[in-house]
PDB file of N, CA and C in Angstrom:
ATOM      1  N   UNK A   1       0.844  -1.181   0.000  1.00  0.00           N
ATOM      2  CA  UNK A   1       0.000   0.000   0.000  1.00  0.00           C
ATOM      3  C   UNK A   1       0.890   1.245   0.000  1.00  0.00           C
ATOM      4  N   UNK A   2       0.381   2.305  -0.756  1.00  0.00           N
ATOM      5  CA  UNK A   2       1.056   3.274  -0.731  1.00  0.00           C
ATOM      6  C   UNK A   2       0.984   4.826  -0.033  1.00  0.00           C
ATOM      7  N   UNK A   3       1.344   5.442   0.760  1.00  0.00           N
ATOM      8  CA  UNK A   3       0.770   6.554   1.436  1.00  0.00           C
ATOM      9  C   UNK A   3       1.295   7.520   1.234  1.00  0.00           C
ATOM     10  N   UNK A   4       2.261   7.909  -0.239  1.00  0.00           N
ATOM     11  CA  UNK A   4       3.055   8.620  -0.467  1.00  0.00           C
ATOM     12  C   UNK A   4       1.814   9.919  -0.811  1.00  0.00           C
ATOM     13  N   UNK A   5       1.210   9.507  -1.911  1.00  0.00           N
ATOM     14  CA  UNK A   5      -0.063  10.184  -1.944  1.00  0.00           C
ATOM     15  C   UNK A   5      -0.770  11.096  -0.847  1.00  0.00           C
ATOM     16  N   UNK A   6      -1.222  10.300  -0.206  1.00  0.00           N
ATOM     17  CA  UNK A   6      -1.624  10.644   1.012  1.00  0.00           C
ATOM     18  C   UNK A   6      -0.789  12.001   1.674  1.00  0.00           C
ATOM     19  N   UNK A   7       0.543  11.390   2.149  1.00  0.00           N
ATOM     20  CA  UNK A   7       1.226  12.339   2.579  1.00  0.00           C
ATOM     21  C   UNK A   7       1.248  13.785   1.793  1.00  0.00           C
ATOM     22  N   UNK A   8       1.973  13.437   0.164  1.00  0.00           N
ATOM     23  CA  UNK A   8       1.682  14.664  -0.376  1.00  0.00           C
ATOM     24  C   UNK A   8       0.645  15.946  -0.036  1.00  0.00           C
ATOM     25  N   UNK A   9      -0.297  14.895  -0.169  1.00  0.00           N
ATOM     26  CA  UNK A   9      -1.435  15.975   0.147  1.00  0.00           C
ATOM     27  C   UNK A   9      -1.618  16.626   1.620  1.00  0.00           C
ATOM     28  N   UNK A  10      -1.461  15.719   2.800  1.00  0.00           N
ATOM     29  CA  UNK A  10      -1.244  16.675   3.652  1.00  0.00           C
ATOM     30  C   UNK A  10      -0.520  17.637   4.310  1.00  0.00           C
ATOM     31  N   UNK A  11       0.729  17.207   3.217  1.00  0.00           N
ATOM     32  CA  UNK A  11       1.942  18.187   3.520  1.00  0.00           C
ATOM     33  C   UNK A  11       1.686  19.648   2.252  1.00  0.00           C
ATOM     34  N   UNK A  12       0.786  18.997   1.330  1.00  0.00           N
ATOM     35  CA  UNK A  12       0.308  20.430   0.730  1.00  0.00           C
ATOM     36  C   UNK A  12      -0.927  21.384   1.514  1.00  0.00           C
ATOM     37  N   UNK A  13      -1.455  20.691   2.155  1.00  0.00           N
ATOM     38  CA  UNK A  13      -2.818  21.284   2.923  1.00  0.00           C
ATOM     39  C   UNK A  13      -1.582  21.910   4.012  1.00  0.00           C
ATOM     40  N   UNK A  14      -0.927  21.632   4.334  1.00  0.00           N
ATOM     41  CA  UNK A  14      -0.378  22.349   6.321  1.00  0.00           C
ATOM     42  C   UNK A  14       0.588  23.419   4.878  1.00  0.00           C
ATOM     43  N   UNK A  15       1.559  23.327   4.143  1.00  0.00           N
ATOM     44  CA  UNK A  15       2.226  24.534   3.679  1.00  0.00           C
ATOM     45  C   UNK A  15       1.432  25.532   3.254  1.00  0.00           C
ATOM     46  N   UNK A  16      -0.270  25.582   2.608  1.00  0.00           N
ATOM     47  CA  UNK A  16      -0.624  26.430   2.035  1.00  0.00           C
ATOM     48  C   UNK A  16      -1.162  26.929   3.177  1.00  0.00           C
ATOM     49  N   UNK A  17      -1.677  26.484   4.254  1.00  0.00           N
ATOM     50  CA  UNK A  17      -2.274  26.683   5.474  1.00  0.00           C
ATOM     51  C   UNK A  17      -1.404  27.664   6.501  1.00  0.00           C
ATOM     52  N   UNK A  18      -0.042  27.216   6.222  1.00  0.00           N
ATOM     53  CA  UNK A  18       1.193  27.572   6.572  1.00  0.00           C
ATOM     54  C   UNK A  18       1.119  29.281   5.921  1.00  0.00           C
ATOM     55  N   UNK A  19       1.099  29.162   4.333  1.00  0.00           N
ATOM     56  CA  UNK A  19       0.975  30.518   3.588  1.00  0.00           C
ATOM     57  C   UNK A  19       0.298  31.332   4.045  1.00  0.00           C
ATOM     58  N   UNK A  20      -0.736  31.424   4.384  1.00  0.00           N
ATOM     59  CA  UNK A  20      -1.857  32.209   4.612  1.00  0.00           C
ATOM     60  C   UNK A  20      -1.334  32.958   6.023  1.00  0.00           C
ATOM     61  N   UNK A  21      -0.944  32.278   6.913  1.00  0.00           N
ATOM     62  CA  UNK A  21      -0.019  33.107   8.126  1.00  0.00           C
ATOM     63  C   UNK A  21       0.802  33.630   7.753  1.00  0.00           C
ATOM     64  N   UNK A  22       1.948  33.349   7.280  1.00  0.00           N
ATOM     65  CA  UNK A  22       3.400  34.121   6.680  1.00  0.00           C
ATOM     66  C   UNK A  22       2.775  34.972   5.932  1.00  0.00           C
ATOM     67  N   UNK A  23       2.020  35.114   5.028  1.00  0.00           N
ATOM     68  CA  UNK A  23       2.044  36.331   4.185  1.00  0.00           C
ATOM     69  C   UNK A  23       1.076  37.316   5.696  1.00  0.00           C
ATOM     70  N   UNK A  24      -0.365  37.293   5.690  1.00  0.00           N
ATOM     71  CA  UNK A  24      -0.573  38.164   6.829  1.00  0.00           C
ATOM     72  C   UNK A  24       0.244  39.125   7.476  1.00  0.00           C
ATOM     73  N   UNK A  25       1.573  37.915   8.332  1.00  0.00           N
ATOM     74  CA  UNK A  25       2.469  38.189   9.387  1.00  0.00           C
ATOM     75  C   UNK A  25       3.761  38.875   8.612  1.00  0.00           C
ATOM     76  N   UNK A  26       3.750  38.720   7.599  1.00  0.00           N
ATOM     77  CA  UNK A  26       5.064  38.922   6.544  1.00  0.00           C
ATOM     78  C   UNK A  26       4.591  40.655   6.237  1.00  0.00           C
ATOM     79  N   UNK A  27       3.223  40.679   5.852  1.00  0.00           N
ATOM     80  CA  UNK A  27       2.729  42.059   5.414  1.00  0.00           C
ATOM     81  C   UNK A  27       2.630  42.586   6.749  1.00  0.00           C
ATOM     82  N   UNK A  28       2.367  42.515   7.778  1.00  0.00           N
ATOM     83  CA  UNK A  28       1.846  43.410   8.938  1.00  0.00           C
ATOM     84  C   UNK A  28       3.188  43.869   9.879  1.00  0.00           C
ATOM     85  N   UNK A  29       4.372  42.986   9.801  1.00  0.00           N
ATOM     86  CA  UNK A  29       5.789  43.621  10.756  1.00  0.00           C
ATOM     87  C   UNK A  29       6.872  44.285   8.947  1.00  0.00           C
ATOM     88  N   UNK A  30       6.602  43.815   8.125  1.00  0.00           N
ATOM     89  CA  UNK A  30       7.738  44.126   7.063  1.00  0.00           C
ATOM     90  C   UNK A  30       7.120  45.203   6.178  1.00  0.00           C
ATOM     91  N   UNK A  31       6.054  45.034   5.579  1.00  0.00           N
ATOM     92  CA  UNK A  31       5.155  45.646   4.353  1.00  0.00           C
ATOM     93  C   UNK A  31       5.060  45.116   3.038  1.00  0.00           C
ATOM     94  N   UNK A  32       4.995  45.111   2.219  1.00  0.00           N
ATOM     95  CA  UNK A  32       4.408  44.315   1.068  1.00  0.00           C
ATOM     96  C   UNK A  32       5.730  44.139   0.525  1.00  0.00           C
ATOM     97  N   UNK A  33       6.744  45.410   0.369  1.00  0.00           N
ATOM     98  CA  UNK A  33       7.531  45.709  -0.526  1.00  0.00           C
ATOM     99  C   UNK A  33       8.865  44.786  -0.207  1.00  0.00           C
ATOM    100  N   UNK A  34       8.799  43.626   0.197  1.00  0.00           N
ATOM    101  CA  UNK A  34       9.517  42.781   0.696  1.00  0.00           C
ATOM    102  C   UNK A  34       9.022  41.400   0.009  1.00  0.00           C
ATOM    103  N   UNK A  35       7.855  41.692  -1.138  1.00  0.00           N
ATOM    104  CA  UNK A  35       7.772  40.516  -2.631  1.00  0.00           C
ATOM    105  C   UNK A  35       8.808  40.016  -2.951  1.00  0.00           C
ATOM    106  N   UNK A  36       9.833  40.437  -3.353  1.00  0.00           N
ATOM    107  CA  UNK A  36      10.767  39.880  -4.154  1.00  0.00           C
ATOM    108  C   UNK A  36      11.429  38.661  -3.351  1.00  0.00           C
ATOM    109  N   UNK A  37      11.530  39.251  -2.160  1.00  0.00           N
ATOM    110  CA  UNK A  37      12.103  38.063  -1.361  1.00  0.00           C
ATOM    111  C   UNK A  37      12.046  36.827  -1.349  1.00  0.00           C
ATOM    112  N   UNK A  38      10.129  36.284  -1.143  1.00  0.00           N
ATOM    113  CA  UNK A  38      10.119  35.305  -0.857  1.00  0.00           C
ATOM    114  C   UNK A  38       9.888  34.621  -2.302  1.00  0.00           C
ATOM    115  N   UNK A  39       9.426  35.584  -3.328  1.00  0.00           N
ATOM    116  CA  UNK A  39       9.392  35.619  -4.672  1.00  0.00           C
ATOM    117  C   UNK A  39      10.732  34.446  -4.928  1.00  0.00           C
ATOM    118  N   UNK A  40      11.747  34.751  -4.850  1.00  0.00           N
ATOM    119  CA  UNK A  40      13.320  34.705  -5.144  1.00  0.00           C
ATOM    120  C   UNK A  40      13.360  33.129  -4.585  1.00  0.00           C
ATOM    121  N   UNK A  41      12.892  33.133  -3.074  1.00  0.00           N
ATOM    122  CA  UNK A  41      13.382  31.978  -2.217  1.00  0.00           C
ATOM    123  C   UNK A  41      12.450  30.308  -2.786  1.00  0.00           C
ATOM    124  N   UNK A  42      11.065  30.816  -3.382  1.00  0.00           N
ATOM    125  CA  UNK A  42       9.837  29.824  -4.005  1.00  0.00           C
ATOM    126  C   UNK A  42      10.540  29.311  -5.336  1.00  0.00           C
ATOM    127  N   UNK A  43      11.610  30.590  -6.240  1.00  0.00           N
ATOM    128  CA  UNK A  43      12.188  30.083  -7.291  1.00  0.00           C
ATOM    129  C   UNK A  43      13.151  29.462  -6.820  1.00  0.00           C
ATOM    130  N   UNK A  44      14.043  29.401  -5.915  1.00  0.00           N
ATOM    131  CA  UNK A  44      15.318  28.476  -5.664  1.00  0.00           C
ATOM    132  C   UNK A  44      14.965  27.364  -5.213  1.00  0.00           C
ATOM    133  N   UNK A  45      13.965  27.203  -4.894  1.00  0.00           N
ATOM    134  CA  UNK A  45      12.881  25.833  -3.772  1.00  0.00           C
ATOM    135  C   UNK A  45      12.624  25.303  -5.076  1.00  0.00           C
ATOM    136  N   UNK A  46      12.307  25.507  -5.812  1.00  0.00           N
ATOM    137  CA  UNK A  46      11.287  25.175  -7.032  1.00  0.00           C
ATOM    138  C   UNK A  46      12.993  24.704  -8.284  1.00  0.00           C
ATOM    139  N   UNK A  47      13.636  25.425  -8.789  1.00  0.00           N
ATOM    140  CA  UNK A  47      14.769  24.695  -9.097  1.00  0.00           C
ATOM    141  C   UNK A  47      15.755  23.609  -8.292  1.00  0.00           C
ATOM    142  N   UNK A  48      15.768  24.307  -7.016  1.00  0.00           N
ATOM    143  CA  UNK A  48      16.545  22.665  -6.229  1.00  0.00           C
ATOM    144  C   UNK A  48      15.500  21.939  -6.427  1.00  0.00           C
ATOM    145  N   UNK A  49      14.623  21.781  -6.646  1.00  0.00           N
ATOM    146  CA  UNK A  49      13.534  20.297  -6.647  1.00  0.00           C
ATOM    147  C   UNK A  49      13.430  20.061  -8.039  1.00  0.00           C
ATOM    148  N   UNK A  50      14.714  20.662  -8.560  1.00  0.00           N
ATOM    149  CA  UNK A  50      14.719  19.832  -9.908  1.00  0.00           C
ATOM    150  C   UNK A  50      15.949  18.643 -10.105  1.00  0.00           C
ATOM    151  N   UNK A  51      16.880  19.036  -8.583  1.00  0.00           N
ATOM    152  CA  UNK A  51      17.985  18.606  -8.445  1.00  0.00           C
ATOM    153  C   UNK A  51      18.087  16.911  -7.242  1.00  0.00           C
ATOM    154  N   UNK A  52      16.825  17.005  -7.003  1.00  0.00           N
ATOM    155  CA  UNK A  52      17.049  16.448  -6.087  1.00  0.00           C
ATOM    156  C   UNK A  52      16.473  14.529  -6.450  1.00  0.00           C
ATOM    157  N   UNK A  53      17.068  13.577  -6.337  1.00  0.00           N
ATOM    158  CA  UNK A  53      16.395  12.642  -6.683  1.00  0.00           C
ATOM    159  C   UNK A  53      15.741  12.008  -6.542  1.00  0.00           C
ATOM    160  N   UNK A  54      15.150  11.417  -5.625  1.00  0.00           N
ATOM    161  CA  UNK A  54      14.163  11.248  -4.528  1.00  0.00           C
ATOM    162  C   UNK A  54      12.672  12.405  -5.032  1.00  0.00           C
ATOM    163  N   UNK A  55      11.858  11.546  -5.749  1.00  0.00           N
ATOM    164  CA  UNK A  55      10.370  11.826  -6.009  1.00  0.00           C
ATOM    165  C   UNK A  55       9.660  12.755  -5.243  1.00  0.00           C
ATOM    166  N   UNK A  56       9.710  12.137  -3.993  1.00  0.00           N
ATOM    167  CA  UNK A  56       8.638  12.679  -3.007  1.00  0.00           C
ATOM    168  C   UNK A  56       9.568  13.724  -2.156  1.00  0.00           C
ATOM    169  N   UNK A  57      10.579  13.787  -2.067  1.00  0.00           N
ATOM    170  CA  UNK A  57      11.133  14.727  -1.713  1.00  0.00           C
ATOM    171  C   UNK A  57      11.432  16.144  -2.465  1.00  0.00           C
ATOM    172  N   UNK A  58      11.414  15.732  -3.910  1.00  0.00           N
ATOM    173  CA  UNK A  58      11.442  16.925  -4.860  1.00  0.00           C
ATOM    174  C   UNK A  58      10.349  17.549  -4.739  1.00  0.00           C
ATOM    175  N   UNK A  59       9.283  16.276  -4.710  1.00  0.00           N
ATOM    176  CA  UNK A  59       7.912  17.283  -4.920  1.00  0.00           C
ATOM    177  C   UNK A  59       7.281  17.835  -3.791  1.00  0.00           C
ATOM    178  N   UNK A  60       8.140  17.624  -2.240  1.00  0.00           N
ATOM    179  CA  UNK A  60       8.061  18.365  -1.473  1.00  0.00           C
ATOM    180  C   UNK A  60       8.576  20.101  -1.512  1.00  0.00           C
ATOM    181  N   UNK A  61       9.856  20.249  -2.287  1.00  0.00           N
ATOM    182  CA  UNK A  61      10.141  21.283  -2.532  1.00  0.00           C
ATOM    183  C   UNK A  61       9.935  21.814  -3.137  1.00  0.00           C
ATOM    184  N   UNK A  62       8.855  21.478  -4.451  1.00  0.00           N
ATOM    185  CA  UNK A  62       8.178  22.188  -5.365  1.00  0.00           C
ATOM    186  C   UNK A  62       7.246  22.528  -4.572  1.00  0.00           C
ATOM    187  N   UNK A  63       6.355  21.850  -3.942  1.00  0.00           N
ATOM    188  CA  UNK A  63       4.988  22.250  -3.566  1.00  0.00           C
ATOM    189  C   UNK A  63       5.445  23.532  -2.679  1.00  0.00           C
ATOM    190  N   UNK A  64       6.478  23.338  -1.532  1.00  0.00           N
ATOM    191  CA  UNK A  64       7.019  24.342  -1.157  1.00  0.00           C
ATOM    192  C   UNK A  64       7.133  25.642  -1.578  1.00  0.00           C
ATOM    193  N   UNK A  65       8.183  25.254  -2.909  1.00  0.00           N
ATOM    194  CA  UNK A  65       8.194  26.935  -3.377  1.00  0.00           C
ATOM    195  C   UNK A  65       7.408  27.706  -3.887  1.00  0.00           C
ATOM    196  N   UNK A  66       6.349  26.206  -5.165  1.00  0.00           N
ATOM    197  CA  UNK A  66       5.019  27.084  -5.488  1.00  0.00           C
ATOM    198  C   UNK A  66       4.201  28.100  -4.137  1.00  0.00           C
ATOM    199  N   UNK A  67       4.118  27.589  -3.051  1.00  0.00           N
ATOM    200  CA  UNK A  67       3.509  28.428  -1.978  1.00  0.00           C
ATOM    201  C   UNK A  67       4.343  29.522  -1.739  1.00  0.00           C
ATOM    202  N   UNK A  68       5.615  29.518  -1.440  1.00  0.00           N
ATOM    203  CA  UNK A  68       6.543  31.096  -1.444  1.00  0.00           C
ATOM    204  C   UNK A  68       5.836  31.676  -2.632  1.00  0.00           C
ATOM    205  N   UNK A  69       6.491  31.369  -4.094  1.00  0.00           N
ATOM    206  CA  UNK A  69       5.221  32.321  -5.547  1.00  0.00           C
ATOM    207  C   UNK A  69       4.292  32.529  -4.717  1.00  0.00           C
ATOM    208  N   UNK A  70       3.179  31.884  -4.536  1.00  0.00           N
ATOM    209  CA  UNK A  70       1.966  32.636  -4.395  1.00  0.00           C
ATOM    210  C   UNK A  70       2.212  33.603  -3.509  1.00  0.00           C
ATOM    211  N   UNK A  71       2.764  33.588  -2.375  1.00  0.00           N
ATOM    212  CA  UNK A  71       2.847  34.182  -1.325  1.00  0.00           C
ATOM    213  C   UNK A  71       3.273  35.272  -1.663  1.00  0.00           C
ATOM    214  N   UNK A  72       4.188  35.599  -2.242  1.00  0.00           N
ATOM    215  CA  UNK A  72       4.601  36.726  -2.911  1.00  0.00           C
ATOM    216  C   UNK A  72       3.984  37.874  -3.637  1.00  0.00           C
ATOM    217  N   UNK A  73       3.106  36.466  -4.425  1.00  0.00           N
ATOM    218  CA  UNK A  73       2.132  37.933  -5.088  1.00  0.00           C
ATOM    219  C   UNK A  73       1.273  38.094  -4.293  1.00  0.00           C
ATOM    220  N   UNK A  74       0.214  37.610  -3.216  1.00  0.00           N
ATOM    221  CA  UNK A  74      -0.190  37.539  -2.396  1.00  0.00           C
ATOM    222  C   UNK A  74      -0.321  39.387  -1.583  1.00  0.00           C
ATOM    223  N   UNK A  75       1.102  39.663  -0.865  1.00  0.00           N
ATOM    224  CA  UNK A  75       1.351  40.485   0.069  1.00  0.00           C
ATOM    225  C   UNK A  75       1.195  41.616  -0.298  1.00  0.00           C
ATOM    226  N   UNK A  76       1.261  42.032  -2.171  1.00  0.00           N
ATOM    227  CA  UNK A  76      -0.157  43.672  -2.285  1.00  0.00           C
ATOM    228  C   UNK A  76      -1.112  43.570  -1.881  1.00  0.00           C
ATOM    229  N   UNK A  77      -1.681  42.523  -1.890  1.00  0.00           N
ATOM    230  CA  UNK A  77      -3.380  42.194  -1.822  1.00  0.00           C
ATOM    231  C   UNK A  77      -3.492  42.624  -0.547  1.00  0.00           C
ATOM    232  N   UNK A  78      -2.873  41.906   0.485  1.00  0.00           N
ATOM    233  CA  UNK A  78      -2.755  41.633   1.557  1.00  0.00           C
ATOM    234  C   UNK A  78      -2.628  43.808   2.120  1.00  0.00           C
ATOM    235  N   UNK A  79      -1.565  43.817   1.467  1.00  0.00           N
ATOM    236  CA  UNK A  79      -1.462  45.310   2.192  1.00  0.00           C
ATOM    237  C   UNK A  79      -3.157  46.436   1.894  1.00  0.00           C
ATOM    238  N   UNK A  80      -3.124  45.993   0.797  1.00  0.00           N
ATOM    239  CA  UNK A  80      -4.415  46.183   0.537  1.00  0.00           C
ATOM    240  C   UNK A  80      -5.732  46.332   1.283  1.00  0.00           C
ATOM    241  N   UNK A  81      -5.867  44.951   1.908  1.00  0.00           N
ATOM    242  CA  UNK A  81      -6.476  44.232   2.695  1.00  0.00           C
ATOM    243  C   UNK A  81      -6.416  45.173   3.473  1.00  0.00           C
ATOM    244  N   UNK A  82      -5.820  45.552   4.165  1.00  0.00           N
ATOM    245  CA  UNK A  82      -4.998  45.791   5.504  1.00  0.00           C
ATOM    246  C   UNK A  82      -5.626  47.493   5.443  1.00  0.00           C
ATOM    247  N   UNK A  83      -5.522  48.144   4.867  1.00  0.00           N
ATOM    248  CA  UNK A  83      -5.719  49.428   4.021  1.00  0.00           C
ATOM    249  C   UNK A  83      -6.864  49.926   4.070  1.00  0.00           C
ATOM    250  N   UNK A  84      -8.060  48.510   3.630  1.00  0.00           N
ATOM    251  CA  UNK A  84      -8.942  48.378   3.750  1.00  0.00           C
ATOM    252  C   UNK A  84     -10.281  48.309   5.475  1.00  0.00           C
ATOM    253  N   UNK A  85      -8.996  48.089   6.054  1.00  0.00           N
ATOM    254  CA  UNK A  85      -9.666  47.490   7.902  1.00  0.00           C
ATOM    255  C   UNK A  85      -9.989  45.961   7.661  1.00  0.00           C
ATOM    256  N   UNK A  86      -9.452  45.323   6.907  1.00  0.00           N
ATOM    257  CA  UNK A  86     -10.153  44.061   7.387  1.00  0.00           C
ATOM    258  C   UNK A  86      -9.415  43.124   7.627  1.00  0.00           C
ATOM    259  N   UNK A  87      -8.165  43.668   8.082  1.00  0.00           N
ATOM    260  CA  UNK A  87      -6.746  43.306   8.760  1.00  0.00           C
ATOM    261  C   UNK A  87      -5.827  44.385   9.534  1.00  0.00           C
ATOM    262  N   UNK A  88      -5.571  44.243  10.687  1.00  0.00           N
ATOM    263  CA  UNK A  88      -4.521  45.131  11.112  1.00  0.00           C
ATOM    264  C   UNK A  88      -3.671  45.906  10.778  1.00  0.00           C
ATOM    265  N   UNK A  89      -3.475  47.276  10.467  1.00  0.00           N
ATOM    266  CA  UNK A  89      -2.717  47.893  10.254  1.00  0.00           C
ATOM    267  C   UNK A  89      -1.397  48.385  11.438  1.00  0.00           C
ATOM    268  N   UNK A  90      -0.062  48.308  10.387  1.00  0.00           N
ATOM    269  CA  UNK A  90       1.005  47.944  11.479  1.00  0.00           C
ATOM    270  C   UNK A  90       1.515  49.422  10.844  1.00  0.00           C
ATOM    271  N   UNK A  91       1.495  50.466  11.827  1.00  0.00           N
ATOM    272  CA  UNK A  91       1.749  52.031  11.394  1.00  0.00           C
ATOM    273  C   UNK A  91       3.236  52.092  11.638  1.00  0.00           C
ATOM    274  N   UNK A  92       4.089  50.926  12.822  1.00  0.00           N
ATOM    275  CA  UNK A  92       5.490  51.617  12.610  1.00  0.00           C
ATOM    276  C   UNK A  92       6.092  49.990  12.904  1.00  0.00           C
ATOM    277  N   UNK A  93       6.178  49.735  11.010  1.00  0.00           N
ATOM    278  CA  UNK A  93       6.974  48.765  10.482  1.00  0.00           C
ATOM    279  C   UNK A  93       8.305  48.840  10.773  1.00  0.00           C
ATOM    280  N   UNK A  94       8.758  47.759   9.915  1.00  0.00           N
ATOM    281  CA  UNK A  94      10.324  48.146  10.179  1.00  0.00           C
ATOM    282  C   UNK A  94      10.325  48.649   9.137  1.00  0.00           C
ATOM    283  N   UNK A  95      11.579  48.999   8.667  1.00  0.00           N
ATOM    284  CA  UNK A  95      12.351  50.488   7.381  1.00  0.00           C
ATOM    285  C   UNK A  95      12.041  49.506   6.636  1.00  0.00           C
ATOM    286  N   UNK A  96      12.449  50.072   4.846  1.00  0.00           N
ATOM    287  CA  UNK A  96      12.054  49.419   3.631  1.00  0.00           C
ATOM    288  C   UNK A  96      13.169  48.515   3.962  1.00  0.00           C
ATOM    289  N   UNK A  97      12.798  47.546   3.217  1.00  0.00           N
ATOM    290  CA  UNK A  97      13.698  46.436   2.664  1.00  0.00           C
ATOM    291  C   UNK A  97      15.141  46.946   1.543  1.00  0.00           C
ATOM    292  N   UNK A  98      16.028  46.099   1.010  1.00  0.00           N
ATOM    293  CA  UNK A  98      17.514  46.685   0.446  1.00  0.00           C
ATOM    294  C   UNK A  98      16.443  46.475  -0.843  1.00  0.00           C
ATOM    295  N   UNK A  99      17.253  47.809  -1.138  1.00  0.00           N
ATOM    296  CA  UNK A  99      16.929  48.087  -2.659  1.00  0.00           C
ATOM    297  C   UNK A  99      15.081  48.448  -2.728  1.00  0.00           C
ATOM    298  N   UNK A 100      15.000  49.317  -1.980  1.00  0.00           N
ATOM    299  CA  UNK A 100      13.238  49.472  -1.667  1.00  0.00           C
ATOM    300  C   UNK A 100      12.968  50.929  -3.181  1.00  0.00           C
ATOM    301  N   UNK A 101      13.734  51.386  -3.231  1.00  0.00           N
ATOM    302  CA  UNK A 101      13.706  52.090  -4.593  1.00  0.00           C
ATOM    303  C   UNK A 101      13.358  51.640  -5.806  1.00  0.00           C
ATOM    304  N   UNK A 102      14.335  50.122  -6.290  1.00  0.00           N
ATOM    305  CA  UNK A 102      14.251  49.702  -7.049  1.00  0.00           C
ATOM    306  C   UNK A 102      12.697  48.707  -7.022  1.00  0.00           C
ATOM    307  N   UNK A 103      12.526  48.106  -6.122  1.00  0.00           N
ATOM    308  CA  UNK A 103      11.492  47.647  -5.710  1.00  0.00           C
ATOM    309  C   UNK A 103      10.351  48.251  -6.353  1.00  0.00           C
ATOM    310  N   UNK A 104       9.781  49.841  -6.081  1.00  0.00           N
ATOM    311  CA  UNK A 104       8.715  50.316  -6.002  1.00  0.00           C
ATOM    312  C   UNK A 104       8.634  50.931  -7.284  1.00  0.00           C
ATOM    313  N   UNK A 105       9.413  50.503  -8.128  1.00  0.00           N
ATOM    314  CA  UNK A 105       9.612  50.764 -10.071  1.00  0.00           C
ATOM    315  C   UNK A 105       8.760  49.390 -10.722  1.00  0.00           C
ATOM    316  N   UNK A 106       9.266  48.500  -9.810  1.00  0.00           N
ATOM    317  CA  UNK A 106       8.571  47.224 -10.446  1.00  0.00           C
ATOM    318  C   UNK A 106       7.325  47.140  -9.704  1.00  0.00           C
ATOM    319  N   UNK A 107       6.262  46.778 -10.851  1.00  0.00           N
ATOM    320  CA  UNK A 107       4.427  46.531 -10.433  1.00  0.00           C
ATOM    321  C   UNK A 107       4.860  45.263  -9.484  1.00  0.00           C
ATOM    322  N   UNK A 108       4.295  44.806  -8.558  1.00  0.00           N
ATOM    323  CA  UNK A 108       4.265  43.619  -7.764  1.00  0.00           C
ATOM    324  C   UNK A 108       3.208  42.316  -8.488  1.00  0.00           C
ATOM    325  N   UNK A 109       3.970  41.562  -8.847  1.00  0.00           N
ATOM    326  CA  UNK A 109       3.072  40.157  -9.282  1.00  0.00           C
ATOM    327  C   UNK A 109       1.762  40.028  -8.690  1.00  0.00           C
ATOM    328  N   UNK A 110       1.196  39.682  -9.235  1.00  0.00           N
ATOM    329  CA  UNK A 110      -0.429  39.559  -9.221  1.00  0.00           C
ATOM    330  C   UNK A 110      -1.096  38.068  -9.983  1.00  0.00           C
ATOM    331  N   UNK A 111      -1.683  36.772  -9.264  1.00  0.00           N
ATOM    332  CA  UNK A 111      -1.879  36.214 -10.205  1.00  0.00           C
ATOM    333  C   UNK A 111      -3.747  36.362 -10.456  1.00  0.00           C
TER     334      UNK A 111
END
């Protein structure tokens, strides 16, 4: 019998479950403009799980990084959200993130 399946899936249900906190918590102490980051970290998750040989372990790190992507584009919405009242607004964040200039030239991913 096999429970690899199985597992997959509940290790995709707790990371996306997982997402939904980190971005929130990611937008409310940092601010949105800190996309690229996890943007960056979902693509290196997502190429090492091209490296890795072991099946279920690759496709642990894909499923992984696909959730950083989303998460990423995610955290306009989110500030948005937030903007809106229907999430906490955090009035004294920490400072921009490196390279917060260059940052705020580029539109933020949206899917």
């Amino acid at each position: 019998m096999q429970c690899g399946g199985i597992a997959l899936g509940l290790f995709s249900f707790g990371i996306i479950g997982f997402g939904f906190f980190w971005v929130i918590r990611m937008e409310y102490h940092l601010g949105y403009l800190w996309w690229p980051y996890p943007l960056a970290l979902g693509a290196l998750l997502i190429l090492g799980s091209l490296f890795v040989a072991n099946p279920g372990w690759s496709a642990l790190l894909g499923i992984t990084g696909a959730s950083f992507i989303w998460g990423a584009t995610e955290l306009k919405e989110q500030a948005v959200r937030a903007e809106l009242g229907w999430f906490k607004f955090n009035p004294r964040r920490k400072p921009d993130p490196p390279f917060a200039e260059l940052i705020r030239k580029i539109k933020a991913p949206h899917l």
